[in-house]
Protein backbone atom coordinates (compact mmCIF):
# COMPACT_ATOMS: atom_id res chain seq x y z
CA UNK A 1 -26.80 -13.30 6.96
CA UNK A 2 -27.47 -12.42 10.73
CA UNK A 3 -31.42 -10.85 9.93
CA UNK A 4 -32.19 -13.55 6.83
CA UNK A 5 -29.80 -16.51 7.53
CA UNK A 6 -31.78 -19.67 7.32
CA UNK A 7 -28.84 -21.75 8.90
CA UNK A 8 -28.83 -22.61 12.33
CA UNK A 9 -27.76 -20.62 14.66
CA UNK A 10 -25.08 -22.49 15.99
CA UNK A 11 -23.07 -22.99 13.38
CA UNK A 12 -24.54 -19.30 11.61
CA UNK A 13 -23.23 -17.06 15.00
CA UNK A 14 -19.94 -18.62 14.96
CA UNK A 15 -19.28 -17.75 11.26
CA UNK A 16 -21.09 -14.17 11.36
CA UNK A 17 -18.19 -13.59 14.08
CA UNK A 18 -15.51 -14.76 11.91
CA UNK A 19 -17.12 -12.23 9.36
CA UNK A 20 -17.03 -9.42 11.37
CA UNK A 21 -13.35 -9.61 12.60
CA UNK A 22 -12.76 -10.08 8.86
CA UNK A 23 -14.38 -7.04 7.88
CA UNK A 24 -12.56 -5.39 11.23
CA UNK A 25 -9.38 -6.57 9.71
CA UNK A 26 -10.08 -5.11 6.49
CA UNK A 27 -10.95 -2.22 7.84
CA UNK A 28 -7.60 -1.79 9.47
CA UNK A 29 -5.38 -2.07 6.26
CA UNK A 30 -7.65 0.41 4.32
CA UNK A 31 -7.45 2.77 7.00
CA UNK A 32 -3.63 1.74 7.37
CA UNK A 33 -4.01 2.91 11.12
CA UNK A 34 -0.91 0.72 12.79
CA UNK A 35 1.17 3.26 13.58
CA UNK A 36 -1.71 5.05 15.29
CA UNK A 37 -2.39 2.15 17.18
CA UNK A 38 1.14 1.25 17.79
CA UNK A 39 1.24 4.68 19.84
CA UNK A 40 -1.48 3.55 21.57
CA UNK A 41 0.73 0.97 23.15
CA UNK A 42 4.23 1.87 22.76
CA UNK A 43 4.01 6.22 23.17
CA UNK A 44 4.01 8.63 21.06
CA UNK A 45 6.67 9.00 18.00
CA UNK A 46 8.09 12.56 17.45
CA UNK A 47 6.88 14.70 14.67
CA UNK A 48 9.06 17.32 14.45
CA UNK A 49 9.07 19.49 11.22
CA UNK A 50 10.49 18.33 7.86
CA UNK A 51 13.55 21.17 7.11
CA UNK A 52 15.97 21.51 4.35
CA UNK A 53 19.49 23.75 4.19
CA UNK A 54 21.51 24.46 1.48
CA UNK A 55 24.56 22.15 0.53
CA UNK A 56 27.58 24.38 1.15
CA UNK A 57 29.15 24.93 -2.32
CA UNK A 58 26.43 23.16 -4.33
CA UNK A 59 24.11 25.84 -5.64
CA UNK A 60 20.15 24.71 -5.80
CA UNK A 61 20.93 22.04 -3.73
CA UNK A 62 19.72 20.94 -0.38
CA UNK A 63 20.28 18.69 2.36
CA UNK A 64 17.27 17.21 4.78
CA UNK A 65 18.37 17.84 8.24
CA UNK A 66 17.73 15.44 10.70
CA UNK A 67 16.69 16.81 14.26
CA UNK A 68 15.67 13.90 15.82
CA UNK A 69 17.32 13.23 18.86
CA UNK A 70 18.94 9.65 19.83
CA UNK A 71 15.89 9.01 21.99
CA UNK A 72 13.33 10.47 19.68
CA UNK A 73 14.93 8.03 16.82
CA UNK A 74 14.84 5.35 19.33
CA UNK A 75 11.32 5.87 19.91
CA UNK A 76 10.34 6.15 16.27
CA UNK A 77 11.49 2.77 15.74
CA UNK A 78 10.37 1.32 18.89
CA UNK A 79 6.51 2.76 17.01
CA UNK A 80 7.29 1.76 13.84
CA UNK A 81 8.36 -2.09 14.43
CA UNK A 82 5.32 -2.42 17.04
CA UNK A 83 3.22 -1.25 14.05
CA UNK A 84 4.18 -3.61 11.44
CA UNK A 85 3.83 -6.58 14.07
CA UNK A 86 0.20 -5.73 14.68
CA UNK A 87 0.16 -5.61 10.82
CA UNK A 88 1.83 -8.43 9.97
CA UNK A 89 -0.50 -10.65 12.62
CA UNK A 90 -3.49 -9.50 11.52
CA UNK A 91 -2.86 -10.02 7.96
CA UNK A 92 -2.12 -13.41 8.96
CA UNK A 93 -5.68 -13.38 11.15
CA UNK A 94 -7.32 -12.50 8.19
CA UNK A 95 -6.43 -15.40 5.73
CA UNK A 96 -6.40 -18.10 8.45
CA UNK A 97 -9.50 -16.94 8.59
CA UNK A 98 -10.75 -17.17 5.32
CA UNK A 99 -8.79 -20.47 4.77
CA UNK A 100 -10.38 -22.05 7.78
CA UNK A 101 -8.82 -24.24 10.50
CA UNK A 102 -8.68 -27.95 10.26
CA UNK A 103 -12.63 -29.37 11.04
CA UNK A 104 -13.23 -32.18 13.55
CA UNK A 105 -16.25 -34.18 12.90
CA UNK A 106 -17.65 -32.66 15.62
CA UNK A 107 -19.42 -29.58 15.05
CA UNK A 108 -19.18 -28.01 18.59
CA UNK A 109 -15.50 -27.31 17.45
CA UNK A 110 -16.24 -25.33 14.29
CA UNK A 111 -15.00 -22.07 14.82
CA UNK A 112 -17.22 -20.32 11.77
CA UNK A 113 -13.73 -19.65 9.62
CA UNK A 114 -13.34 -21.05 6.17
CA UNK A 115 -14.77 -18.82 3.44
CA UNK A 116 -15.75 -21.44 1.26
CA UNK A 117 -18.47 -22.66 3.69
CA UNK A 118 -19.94 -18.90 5.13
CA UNK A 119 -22.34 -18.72 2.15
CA UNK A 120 -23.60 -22.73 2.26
């Protein structure tokens, strides 16, 4: 569409933007990379090491042992809630993207969203 469009370019740049931040978007819940990103903004979680013990009395059995501290937990969450935020708002970018917005009958305002009209 950007080397062979035959559309104009006015309303053709504004839609092959919309395009690429949905392809961006896309990008981001294949790779599921929010919680990478939420560390980015938010710090670092902890990653200490998975470890089980033995449950006294209860042969074969075994308990996961938690040795996170209060502030390590506290972080963890802080990370994990910042992640699904960018999550959830992008996954909300995406389709108001590929719904569209509302058109005036002005074309200066068309923002290049609504899927429907990207291949016209």
């Amino acid at each position: 569409m950007s080397e062979k469009g035959i559309e104009v370019a006015e309303t053709r740049n504004v839609k092959l933007i919309k395009m690429r931040r949905a392809l961006e978007l896309i990008k981001h819940k294949l790779d599921d990379d929010y919680v990478k990103r939420a560390e980015e903004q938010v710090g670092p979680m902890s990653y200490n090491p998975i470890r089980f013990e033995p449950v006294e009395g209860k042969e074969g059995l075994f308990s996961l042992v938690d040795d996170d501290t209060p502030a390590e937990k506290k972080q963890n969450l802080k990370v994990f809630k910042r992640a699904r935020d960018i999550e959830k708002r992008e996954w909300n970018e995406l389709w108001d993207i590929f719904k569209g917005t509302k058109l005036s009958k002005n074309w200066e305002d068309y923002d290049g969203s609504d899927m429907r009209g990207w291949w016209d």
